[in-house]
PDB file of N, CA and C in Angstrom:
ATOM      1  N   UNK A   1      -2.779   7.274  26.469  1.00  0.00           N
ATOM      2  CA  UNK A   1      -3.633   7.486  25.324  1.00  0.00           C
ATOM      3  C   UNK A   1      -2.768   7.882  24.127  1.00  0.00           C
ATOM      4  N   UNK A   2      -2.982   7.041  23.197  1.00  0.00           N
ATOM      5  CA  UNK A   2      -2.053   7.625  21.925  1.00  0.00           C
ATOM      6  C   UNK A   2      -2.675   8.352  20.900  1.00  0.00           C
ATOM      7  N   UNK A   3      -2.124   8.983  19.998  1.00  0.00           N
ATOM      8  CA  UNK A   3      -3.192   9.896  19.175  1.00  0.00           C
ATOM      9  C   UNK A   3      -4.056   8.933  17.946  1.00  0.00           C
ATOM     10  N   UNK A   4      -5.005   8.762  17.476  1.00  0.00           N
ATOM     11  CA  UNK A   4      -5.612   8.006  16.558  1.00  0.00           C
ATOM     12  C   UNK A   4      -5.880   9.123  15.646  1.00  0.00           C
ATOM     13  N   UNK A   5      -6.221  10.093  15.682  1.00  0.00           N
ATOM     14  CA  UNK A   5      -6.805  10.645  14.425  1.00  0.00           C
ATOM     15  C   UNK A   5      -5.653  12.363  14.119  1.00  0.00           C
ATOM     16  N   UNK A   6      -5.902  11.943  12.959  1.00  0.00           N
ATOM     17  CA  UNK A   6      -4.833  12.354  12.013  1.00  0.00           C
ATOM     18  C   UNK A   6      -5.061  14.100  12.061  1.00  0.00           C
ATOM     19  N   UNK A   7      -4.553  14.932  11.057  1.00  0.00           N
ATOM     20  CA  UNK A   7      -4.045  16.150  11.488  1.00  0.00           C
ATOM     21  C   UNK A   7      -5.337  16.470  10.209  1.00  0.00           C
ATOM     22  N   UNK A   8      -5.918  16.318   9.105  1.00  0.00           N
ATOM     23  CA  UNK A   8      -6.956  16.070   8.478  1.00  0.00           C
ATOM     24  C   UNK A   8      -8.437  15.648   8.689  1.00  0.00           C
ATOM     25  N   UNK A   9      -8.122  14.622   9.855  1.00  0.00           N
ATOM     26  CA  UNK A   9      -9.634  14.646  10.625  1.00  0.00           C
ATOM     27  C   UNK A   9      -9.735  15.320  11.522  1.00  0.00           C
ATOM     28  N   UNK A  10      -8.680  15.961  12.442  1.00  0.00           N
ATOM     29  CA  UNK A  10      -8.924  16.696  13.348  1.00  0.00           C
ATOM     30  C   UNK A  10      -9.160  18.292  12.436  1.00  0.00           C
ATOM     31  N   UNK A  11      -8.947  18.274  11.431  1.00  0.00           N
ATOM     32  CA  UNK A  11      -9.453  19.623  11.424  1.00  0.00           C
ATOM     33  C   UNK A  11     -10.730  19.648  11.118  1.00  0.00           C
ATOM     34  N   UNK A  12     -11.412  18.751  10.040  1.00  0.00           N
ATOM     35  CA  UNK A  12     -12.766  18.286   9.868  1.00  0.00           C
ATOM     36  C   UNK A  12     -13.554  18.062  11.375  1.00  0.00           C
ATOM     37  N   UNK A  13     -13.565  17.660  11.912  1.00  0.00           N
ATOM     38  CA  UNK A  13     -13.895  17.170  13.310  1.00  0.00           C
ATOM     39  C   UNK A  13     -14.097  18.735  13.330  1.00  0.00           C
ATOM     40  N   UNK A  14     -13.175  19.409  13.904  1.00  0.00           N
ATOM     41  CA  UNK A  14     -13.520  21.061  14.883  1.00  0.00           C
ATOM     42  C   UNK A  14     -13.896  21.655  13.636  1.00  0.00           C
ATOM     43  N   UNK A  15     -13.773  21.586  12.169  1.00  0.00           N
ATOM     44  CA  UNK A  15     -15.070  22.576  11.600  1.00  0.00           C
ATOM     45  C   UNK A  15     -16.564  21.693  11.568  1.00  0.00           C
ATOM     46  N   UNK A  16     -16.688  20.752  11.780  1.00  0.00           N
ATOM     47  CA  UNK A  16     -17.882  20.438  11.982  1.00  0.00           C
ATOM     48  C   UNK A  16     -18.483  20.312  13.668  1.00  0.00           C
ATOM     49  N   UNK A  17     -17.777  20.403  14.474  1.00  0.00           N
ATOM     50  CA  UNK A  17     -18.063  21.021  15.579  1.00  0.00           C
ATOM     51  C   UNK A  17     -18.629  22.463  15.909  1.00  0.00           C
ATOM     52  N   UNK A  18     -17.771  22.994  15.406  1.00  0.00           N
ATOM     53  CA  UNK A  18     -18.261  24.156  15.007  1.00  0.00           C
ATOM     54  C   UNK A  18     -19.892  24.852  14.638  1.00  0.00           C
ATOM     55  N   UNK A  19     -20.209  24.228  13.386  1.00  0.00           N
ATOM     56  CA  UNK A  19     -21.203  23.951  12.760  1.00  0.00           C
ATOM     57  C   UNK A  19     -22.460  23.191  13.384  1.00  0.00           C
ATOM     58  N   UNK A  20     -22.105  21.951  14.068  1.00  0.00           N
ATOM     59  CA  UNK A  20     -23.076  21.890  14.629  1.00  0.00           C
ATOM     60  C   UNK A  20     -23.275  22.289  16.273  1.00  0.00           C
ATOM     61  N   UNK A  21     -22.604  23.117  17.021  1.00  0.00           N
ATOM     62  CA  UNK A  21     -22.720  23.926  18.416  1.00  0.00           C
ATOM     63  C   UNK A  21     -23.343  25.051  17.988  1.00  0.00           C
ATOM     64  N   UNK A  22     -22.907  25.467  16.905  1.00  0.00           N
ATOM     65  CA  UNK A  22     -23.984  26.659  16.459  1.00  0.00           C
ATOM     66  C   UNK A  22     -25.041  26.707  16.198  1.00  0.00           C
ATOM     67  N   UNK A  23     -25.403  25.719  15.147  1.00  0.00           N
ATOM     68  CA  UNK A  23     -26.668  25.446  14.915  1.00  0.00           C
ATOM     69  C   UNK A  23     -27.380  25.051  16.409  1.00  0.00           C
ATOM     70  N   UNK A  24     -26.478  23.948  17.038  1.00  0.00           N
ATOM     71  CA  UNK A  24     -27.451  23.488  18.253  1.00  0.00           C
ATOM     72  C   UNK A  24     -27.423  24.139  19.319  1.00  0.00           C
ATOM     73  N   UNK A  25     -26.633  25.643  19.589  1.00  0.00           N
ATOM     74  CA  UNK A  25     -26.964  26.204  20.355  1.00  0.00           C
ATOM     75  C   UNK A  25     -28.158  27.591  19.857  1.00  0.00           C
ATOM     76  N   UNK A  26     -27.746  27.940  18.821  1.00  0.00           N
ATOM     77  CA  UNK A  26     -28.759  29.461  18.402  1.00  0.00           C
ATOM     78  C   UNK A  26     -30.017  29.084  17.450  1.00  0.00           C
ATOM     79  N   UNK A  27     -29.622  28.299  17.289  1.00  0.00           N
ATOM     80  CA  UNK A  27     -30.771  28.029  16.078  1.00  0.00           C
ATOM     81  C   UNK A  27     -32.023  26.761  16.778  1.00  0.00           C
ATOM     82  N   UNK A  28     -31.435  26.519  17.414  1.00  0.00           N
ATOM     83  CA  UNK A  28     -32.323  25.143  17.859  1.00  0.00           C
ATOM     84  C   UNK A  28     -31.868  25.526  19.238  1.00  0.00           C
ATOM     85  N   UNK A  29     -31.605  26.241  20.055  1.00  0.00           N
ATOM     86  CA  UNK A  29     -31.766  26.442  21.608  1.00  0.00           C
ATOM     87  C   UNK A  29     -32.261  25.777  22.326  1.00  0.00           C
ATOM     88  N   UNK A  30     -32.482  24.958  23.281  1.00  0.00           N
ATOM     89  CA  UNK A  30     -33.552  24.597  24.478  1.00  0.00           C
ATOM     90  C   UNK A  30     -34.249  23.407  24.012  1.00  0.00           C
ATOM     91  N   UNK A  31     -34.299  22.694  22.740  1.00  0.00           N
ATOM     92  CA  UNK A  31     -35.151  21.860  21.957  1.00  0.00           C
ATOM     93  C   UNK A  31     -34.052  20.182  22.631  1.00  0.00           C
ATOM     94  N   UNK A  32     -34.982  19.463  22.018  1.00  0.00           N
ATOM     95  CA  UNK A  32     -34.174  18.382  21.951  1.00  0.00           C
ATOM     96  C   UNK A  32     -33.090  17.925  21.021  1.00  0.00           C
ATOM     97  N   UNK A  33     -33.641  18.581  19.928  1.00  0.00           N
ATOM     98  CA  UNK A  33     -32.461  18.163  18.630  1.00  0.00           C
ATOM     99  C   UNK A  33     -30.961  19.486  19.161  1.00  0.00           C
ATOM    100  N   UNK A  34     -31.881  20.618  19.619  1.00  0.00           N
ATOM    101  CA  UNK A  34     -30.630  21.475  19.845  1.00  0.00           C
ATOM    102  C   UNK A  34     -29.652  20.777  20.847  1.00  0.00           C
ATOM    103  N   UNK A  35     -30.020  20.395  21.821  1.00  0.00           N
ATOM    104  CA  UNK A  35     -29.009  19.398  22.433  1.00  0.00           C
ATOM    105  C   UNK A  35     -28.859  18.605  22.217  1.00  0.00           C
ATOM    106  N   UNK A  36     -29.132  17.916  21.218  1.00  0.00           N
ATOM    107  CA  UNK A  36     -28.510  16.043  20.832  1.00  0.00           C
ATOM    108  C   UNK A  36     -27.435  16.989  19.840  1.00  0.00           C
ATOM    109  N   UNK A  37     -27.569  18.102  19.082  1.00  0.00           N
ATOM    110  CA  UNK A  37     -26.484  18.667  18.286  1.00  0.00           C
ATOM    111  C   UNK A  37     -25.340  19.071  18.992  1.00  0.00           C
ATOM    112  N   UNK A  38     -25.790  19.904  20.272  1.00  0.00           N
ATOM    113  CA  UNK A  38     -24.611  20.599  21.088  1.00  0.00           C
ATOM    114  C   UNK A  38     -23.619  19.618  21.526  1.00  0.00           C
ATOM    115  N   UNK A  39     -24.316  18.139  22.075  1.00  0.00           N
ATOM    116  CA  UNK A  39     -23.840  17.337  23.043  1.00  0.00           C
ATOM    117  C   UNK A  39     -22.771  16.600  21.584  1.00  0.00           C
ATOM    118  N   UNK A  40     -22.815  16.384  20.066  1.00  0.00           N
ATOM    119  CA  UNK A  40     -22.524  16.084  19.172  1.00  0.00           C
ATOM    120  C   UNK A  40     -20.921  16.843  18.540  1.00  0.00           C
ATOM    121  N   UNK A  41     -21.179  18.142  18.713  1.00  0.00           N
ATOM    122  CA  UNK A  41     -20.773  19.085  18.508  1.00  0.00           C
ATOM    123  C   UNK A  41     -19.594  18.719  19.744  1.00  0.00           C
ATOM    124  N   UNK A  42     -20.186  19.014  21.048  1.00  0.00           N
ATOM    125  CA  UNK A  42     -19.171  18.979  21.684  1.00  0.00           C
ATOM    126  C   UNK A  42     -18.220  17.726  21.590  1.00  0.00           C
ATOM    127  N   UNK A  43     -18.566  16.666  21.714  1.00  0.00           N
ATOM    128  CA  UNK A  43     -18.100  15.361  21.415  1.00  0.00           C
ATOM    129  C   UNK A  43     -16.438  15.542  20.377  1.00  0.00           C
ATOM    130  N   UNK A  44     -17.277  16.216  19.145  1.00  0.00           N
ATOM    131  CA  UNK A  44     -16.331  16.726  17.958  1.00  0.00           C
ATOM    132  C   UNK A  44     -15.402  17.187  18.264  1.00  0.00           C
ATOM    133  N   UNK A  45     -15.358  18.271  19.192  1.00  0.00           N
ATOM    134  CA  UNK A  45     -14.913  19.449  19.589  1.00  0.00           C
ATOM    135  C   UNK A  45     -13.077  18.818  20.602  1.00  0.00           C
ATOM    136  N   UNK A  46     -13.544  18.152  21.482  1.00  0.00           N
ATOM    137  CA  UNK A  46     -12.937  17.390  22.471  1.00  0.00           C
ATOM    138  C   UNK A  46     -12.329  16.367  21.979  1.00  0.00           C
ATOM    139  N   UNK A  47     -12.184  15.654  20.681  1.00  0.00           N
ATOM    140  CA  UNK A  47     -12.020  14.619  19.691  1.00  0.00           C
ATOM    141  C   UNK A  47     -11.201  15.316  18.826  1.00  0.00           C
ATOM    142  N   UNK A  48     -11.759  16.314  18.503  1.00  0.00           N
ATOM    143  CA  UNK A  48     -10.341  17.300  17.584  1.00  0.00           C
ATOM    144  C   UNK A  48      -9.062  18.080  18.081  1.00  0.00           C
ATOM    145  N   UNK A  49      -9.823  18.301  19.543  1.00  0.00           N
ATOM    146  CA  UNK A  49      -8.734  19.027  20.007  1.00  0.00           C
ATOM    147  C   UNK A  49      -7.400  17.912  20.785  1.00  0.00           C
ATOM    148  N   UNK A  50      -7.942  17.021  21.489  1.00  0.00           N
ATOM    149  CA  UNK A  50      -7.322  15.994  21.857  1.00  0.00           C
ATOM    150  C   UNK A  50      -6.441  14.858  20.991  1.00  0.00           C
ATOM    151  N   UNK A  51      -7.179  14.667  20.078  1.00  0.00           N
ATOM    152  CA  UNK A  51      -6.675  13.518  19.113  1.00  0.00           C
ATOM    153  C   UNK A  51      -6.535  12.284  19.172  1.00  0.00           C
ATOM    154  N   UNK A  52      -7.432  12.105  20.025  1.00  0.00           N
ATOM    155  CA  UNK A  52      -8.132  10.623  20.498  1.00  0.00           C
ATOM    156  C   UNK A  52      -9.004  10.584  20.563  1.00  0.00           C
ATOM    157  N   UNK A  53     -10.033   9.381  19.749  1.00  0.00           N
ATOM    158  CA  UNK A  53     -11.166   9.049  19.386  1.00  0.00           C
ATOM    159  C   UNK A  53     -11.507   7.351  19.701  1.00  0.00           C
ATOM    160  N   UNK A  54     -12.200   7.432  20.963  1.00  0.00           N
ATOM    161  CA  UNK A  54     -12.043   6.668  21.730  1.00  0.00           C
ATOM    162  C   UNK A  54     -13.163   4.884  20.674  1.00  0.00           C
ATOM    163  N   UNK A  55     -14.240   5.424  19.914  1.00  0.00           N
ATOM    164  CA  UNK A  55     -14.684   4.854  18.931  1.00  0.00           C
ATOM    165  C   UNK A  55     -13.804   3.967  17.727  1.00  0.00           C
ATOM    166  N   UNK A  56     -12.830   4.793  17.203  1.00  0.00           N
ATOM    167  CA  UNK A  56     -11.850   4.442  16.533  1.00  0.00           C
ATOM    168  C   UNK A  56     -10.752   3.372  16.970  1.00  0.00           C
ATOM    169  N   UNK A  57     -10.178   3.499  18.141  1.00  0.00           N
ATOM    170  CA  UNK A  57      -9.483   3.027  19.316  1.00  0.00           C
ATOM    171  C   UNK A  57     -10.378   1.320  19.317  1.00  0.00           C
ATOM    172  N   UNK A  58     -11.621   1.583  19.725  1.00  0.00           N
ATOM    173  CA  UNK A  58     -12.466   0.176  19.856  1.00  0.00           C
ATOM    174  C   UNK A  58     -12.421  -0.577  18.674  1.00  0.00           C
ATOM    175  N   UNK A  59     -12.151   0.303  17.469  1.00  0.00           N
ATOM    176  CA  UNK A  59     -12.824  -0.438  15.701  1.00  0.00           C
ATOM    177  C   UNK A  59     -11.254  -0.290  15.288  1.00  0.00           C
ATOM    178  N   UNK A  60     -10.129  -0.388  16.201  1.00  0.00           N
ATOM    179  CA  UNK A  60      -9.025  -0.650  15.733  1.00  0.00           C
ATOM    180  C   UNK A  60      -8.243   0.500  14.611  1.00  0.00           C
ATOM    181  N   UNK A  61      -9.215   1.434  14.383  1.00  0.00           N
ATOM    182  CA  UNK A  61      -8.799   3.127  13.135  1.00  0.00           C
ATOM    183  C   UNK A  61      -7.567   3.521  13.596  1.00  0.00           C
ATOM    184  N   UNK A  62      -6.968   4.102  12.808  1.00  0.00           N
ATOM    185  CA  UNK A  62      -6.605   5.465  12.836  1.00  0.00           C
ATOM    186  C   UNK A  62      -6.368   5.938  11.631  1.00  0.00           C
ATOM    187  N   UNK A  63      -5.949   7.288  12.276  1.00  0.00           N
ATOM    188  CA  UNK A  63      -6.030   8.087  10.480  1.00  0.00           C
ATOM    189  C   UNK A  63      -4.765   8.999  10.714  1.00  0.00           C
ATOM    190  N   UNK A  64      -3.687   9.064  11.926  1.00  0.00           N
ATOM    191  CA  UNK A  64      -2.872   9.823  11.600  1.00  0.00           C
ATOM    192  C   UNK A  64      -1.441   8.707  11.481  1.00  0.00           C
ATOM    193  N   UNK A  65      -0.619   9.385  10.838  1.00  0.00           N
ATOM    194  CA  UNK A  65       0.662   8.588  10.526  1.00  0.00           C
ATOM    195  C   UNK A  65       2.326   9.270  11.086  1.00  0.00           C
ATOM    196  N   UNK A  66       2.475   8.162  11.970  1.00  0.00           N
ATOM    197  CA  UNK A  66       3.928   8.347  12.170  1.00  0.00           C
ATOM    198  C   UNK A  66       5.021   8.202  11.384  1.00  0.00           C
ATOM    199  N   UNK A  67       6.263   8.514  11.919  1.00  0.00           N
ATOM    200  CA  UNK A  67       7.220   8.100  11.013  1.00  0.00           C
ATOM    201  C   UNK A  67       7.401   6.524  10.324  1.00  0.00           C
ATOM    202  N   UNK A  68       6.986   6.003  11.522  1.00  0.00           N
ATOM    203  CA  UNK A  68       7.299   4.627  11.283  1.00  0.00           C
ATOM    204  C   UNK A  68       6.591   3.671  10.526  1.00  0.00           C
ATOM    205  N   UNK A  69       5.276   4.437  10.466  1.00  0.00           N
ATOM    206  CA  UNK A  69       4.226   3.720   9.339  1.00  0.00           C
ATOM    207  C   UNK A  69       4.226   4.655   7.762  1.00  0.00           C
ATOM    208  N   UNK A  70       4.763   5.295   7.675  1.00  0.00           N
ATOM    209  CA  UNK A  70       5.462   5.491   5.994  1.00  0.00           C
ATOM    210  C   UNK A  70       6.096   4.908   5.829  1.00  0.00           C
TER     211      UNK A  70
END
């Protein structure tokens, strides 16, 4: 697995992970939207921390840059 997403989306990614595990865990608890958020959230979460975005990978993206592509 190589890394696709950049040091800029991964931080976006885990603050919006963030944001929405919170919301979809305390604020919306037990609901359906609270878990389509958590399950969202987590997604984010595992995508930022890893740095592979398996979506991106399929649609050919990336967003971080090696030496060799400057």
């Amino acid at each position: 697995m190589k890394m696709n997403v950049g040091t800029l989306d991964r931080g976006i990614r885990l603050l919006l992970a963030s944001v929405f595990l919170y919301v979809g865990l305390f604020l919306y608890g037990g609901s359906a939207l609270g878990i389509g958020l958590s399950v969202v959230g987590g997604v984010l979460l595992v995508t930022g921390l890893v740095g592979f975005c398996g979506l991106y990978s399929l649609l050919g993206l990336h967003t971080n840059q090696t030496r060799e592509q400057l």
